[in-house]
Protein backbone atom coordinates (compact mmCIF):
# COMPACT_ATOMS: atom_id res chain seq x y z
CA UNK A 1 0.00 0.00 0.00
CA UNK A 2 1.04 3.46 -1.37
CA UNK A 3 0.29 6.21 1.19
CA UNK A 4 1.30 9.77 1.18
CA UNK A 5 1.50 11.36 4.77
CA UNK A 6 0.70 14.64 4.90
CA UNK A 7 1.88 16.72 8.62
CA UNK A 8 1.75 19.36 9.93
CA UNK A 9 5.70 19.38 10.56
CA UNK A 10 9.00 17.45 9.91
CA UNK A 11 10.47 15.30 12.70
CA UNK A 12 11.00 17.94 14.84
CA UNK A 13 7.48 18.68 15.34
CA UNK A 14 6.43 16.64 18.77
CA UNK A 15 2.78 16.03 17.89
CA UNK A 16 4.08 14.93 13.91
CA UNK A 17 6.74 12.96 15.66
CA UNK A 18 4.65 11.11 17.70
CA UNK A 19 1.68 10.47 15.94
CA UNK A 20 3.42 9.86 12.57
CA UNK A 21 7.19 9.56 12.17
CA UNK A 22 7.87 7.02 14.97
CA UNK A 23 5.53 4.25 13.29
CA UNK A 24 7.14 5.04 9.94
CA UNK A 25 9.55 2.04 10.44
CA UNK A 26 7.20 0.27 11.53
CA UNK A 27 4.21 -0.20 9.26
CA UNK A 28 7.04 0.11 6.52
CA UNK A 29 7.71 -3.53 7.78
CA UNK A 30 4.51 -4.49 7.23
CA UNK A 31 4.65 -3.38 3.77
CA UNK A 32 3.53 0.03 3.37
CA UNK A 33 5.49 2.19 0.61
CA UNK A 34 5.12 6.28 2.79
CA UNK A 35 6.10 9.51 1.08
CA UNK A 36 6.46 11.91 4.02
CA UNK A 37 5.50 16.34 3.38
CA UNK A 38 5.24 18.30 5.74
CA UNK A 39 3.56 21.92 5.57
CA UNK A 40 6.06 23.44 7.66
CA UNK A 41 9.71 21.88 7.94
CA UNK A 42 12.06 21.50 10.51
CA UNK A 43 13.27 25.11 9.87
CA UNK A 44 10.00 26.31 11.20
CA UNK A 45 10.62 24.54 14.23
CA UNK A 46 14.19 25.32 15.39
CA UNK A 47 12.79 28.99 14.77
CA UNK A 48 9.54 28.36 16.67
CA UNK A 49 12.33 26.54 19.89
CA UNK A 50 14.22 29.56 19.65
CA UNK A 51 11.33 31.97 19.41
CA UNK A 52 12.80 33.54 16.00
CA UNK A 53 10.08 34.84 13.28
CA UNK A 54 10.03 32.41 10.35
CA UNK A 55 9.00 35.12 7.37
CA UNK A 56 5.86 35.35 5.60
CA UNK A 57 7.53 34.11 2.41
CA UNK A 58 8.72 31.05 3.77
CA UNK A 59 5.39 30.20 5.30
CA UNK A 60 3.52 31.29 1.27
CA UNK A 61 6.35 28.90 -0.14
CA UNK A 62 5.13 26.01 2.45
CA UNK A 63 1.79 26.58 1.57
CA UNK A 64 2.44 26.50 -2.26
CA UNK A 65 4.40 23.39 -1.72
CA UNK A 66 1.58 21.73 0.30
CA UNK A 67 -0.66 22.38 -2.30
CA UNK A 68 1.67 20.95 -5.21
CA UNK A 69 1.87 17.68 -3.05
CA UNK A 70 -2.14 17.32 -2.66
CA UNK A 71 -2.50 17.52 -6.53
CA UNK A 72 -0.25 14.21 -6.44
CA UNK A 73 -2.54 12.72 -4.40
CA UNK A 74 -4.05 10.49 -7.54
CA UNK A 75 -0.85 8.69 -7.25
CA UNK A 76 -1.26 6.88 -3.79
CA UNK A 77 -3.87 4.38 -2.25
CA UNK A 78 -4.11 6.36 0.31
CA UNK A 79 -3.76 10.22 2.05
CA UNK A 80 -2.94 10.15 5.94
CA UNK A 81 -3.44 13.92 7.14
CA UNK A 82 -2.26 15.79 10.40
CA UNK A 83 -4.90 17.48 11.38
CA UNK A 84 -6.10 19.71 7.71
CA UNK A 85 -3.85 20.06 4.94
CA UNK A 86 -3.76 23.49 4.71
CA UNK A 87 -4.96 25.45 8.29
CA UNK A 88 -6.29 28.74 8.56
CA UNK A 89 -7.69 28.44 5.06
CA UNK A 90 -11.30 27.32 4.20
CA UNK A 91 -12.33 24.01 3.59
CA UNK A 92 -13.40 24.70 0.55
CA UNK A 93 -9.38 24.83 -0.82
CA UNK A 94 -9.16 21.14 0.71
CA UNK A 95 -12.24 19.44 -0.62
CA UNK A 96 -10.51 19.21 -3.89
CA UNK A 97 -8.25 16.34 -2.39
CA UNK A 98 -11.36 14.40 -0.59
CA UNK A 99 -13.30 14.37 -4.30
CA UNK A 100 -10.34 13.86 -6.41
CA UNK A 101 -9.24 10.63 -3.58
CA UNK A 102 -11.36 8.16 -1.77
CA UNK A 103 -9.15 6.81 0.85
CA UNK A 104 -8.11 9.68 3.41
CA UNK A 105 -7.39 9.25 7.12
CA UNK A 106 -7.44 12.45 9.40
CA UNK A 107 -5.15 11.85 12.92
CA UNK A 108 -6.00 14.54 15.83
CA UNK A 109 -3.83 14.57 18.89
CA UNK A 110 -5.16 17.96 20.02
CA UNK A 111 -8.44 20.17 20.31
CA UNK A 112 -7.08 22.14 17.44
CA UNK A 113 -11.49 22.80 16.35
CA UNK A 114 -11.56 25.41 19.10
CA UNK A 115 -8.20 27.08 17.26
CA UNK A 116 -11.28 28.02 15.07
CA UNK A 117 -14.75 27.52 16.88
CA UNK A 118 -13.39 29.64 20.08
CA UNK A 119 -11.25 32.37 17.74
CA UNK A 120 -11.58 35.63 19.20
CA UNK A 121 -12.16 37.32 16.12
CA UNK A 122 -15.48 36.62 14.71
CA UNK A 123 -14.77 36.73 10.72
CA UNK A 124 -12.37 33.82 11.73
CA UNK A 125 -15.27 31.96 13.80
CA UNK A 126 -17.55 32.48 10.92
CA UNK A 127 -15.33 31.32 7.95
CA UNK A 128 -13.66 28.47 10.03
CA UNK A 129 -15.42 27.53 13.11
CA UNK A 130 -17.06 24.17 11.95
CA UNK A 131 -13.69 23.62 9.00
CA UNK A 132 -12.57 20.73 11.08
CA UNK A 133 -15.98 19.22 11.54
CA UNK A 134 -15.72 18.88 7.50
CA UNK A 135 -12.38 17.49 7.53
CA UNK A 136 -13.93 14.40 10.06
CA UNK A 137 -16.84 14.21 8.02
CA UNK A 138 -14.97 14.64 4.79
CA UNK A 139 -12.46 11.16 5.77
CA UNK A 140 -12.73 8.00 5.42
CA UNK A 141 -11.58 7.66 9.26
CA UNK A 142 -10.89 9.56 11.82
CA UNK A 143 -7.78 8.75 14.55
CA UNK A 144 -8.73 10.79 17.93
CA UNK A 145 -5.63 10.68 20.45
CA UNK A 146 -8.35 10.66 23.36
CA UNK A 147 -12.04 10.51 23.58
CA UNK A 148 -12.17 14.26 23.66
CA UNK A 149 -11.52 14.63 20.15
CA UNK A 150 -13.34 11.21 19.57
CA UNK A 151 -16.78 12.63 20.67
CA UNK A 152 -16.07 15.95 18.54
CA UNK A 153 -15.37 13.51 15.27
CA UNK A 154 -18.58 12.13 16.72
CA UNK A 155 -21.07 15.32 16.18
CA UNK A 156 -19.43 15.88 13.13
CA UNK A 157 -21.26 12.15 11.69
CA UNK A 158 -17.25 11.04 10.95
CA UNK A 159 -17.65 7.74 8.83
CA UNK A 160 -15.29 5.59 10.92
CA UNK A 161 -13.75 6.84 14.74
CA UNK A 162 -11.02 5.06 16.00
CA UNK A 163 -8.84 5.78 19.43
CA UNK A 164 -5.61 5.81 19.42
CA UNK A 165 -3.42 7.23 22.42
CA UNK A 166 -0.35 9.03 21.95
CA UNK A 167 2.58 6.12 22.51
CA UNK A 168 6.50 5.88 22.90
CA UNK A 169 8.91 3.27 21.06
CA UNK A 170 9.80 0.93 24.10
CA UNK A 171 13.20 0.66 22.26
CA UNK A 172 13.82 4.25 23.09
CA UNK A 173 12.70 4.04 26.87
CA UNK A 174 14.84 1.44 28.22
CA UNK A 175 14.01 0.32 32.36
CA UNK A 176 16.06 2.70 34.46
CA UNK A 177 16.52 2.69 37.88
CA UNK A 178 14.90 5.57 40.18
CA UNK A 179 17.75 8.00 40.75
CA UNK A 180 19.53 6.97 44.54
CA UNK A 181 18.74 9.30 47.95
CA UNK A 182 22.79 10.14 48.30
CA UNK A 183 22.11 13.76 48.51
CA UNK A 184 18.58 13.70 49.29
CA UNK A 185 17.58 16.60 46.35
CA UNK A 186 14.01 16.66 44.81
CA UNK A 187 14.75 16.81 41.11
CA UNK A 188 11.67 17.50 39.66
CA UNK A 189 11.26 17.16 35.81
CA UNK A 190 9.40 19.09 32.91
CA UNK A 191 9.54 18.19 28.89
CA UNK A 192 7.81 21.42 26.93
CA UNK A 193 7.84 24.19 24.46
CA UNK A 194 7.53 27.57 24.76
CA UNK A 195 4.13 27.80 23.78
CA UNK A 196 3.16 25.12 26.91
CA UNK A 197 5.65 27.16 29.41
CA UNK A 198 2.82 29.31 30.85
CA UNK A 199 1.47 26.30 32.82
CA UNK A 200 4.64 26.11 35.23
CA UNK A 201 2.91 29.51 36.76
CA UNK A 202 0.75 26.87 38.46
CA UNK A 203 2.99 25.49 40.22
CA UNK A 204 5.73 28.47 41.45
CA UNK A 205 3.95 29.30 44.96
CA UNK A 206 3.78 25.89 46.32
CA UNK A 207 7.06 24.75 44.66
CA UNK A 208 8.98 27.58 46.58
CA UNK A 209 7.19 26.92 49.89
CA UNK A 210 8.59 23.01 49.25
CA UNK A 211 12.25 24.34 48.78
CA UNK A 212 11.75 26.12 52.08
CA UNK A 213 12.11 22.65 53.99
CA UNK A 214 13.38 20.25 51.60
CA UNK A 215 16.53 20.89 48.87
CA UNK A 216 14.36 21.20 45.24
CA UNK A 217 15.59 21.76 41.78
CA UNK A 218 13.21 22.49 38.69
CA UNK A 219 14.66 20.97 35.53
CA UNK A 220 13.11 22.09 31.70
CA UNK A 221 13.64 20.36 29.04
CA UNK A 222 12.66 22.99 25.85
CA UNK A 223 13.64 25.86 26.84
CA UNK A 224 16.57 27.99 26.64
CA UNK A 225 15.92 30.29 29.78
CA UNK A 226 13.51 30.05 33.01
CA UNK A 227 13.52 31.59 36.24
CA UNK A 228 11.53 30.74 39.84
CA UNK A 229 12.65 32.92 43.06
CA UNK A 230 14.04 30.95 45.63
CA UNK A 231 14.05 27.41 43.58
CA UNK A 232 17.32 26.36 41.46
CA UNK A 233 16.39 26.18 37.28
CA UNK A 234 18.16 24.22 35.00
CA UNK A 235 17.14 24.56 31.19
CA UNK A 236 18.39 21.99 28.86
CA UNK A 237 17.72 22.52 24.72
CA UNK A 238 15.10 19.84 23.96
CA UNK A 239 16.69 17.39 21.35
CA UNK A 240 15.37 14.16 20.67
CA UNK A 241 18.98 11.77 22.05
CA UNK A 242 19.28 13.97 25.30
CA UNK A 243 15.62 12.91 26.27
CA UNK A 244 16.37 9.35 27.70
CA UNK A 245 19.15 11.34 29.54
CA UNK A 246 17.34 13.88 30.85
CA UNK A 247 14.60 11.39 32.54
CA UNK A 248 17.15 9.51 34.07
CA UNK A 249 17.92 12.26 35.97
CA UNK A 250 15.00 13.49 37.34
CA UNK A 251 12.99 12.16 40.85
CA UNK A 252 9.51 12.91 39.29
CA UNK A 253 7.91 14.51 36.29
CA UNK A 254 5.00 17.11 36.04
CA UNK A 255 2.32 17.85 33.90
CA UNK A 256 0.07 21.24 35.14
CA UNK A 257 -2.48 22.57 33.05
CA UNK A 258 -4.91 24.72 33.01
CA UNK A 259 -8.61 23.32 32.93
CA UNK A 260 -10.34 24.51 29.82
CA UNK A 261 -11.68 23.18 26.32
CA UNK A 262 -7.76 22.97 24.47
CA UNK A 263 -6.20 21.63 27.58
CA UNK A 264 -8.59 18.71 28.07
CA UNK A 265 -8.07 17.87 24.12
CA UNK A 266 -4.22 17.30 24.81
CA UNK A 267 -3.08 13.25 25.00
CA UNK A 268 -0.79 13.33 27.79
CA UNK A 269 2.34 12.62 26.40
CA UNK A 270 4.29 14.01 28.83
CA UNK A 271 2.84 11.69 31.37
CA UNK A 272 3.55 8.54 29.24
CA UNK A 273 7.36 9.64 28.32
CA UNK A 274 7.57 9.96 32.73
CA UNK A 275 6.01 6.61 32.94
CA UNK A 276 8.21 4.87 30.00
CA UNK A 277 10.97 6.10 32.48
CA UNK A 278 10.13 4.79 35.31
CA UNK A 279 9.18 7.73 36.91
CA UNK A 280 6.27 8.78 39.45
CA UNK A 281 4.41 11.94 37.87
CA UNK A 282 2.09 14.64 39.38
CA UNK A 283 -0.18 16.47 36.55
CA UNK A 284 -3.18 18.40 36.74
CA UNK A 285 -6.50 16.14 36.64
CA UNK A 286 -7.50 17.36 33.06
CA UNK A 287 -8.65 15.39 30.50
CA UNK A 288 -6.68 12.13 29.61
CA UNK A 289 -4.44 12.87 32.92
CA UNK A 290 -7.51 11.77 34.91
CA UNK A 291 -7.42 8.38 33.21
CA UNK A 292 -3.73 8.02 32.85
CA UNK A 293 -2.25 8.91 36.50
CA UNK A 294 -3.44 6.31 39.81
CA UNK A 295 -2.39 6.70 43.92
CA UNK A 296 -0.61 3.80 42.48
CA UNK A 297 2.04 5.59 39.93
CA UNK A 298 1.68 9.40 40.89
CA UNK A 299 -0.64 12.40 42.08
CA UNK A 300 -3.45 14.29 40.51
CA UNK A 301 -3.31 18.00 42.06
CA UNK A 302 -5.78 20.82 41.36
CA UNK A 303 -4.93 23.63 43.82
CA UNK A 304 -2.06 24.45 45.01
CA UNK A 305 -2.37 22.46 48.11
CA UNK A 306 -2.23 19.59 46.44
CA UNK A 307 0.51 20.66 44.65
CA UNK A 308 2.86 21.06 47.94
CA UNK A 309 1.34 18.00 49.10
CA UNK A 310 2.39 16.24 45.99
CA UNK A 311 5.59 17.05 46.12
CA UNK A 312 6.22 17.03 50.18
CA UNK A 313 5.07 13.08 49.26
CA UNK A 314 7.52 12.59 46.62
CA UNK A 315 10.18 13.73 48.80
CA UNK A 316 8.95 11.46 51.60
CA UNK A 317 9.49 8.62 49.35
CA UNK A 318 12.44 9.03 47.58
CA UNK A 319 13.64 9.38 51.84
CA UNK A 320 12.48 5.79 51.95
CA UNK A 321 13.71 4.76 49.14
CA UNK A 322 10.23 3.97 47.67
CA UNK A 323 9.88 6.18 44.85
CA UNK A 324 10.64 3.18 42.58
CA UNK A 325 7.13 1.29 43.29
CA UNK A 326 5.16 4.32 41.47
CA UNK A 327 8.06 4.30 38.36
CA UNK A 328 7.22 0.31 38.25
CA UNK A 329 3.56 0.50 38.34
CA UNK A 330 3.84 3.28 35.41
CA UNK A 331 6.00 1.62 33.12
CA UNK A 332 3.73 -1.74 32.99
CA UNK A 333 0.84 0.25 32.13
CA UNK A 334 3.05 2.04 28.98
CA UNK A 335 4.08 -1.80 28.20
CA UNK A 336 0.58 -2.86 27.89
CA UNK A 337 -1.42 0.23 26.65
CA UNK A 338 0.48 3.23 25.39
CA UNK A 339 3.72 1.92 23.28
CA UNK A 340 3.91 1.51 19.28
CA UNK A 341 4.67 -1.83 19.89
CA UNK A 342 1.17 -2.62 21.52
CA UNK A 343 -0.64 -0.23 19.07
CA UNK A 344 1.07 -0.61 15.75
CA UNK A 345 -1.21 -3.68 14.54
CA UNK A 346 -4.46 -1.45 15.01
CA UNK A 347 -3.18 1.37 13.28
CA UNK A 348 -1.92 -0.42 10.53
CA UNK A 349 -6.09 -2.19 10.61
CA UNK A 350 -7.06 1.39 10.38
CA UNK A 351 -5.12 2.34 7.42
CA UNK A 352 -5.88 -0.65 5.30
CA UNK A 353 -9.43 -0.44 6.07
CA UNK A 354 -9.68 3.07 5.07
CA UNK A 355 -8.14 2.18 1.70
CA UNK A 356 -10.55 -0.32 0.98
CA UNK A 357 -13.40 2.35 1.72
């Protein structure tokens, strides 16, 4: 089978990562022949990391290119899409592709509708606000990361809805051992961007009242600067070898959000990258966090009592010398539910089914 994958970014990307390049290899074994394009490259990335402006001609040249791909679409059995093929522009520009090519599959790892249905400009709400409604009904299937986005493909009559959570390669997560109590420092964990940084907020008060009593550091993974009064920040450049480094180092990983219609969209994959580490995690209890994280591998906390509870707990056991019976409890449920090796098979299903439709 011939498919052309169209995402939103190159490798780069997270959400393209995860959701397409990492099973690449994989359903390549099981014979599918994948052309790769993405809309915006991995130039648009490093710039977006480093908070540089990309230029409006290089974004009209990605757009041009995206729509020179499409019109090659003829030549494939089938069109797996990130998302839209070309967002911000009507649907209208895209239905070409669904008419012209029967076998389409849309992936969504993220509430990106509301980008549109909850714009704040109301000639945007207008023109786009039910675009991605059109794109679900438009496919042959449609791949929801949680059932957020599920019941959303849902009210917009999608022909086929499949669930599929954000997973890691277990080859890239090997079992590590939680870090040893010889200096008795919290090193607590966070893998982001930029755009997701505005979520630490939530947890500055009761993180500083923690390093009042106990020795804390706040590690970031993605971005280049970060400061908390009264709590030690490192920032390390996010790149995709130093990861499996970086968790090995930390005590715990976190995952605060805010509670509102994009945040409850999101997959969690911060949570399951902890969890393939053998680490504990405490996360906000929004959306897919509520269903991923147990008493038995970490902490939901809303307010920010719970927060300096969370972490006074963490602290406790890593004193004991327990911290490792959350990280073990975590990483069987990543074996079982949330790797490519456990989800490949079903995806690949999903793919050949929506060729034959």
């Amino acid at each position: 089978m011939k498919i052309l994958v169209l995402t939103k970014y190159g490798d780069l990307g997270p959400s393209s990562r995860v959701r397409f390049y990492q099973y690449i290899p994989f359903l390549e074994k099981r014979g599918a022949v994948i052309d790769v394009s993405p809309l915006l490259d991995n130039a648009y990335v490093k710039a977006l990391y480093s908070r540089e402006k990309f230029g409006l001609p290089n974004l009209l040249k990605a757009y041009w290119r995206r729509l020179r791909v499409m019109r090659t679409s003829r030549q494939y059995d089938l069109v797996w899409i990130e998302n839209e093929c070309l967002p911000f522009f009507p649907f209208l520009l895209e239905k070409c592709l669904y008419k012209k090519h029967g076998g389409t599959v849309v992936n969504y790892d993220d509430a990106i509708f509301h980008r549109y249905d909850l714009h704040p400009n109301a000639i945007v709400k207008s023109v786009l606000g039910q675009k991605i409604d059109r794109v679900m009904s438009a496919s042959s299937a449609v791949i929801a990361g949680n059932r957020y986005l599920a019941n959303r493909a849902s009210r917009a009559q999608a022909r086929q809805i499949e669930v599929l959570p954000s997973v890691i390669d277990l080859d890239s997560y090997p079992m590590q051992e939680t870090r040893s109590k010889t200096d008795g420092k919290l090193i607590i964990g966070w893998i982001g961007t930029p755009n997701t940084a505005r979520f630490l907020s939530r947890i500055h008060q009761p993180l500083t009242e923690a390093s009042r009593s106990q020795p804390v550091e706040l590690h970031l993974m993605g971005l280049s600067e970060y400061t908390l009064k009264g709590v030690q920040v490192q920032c390390v450049p996010w790149t995709e070898s130093g990861e499996s480094k970086f968790l090995a180092h930390i005590d715990v990983g976190i995952m605060p959000l805010d509670d509102g219609p994009f945040e409850r969209g999101k997959c969690g994959y911060k949570l399951i990258q902890y969890f393939a580490s053998s680490k504990p995690v405490i996360a906000s209890p929004v959306g897919v966090n509520k269903q991923l994280v147990s008493p038995e591998n970490g902490f939901l906390a809303e307010t920010r009592d719970d927060w300096l509870h969370a972490f006074r707990q963490i602290h406790r056991l890593k004193t004991e010398g327990r911290l490792s019976e959350l990280g073990v409890q975590g990483r069987k449920m990543i074996e079982r539910h949330y790797s490519i090796q456990s989800t490949v098979d079903k995806l690949w299903k999903i793919l050949q089914n929506a060729r034959s439709q």
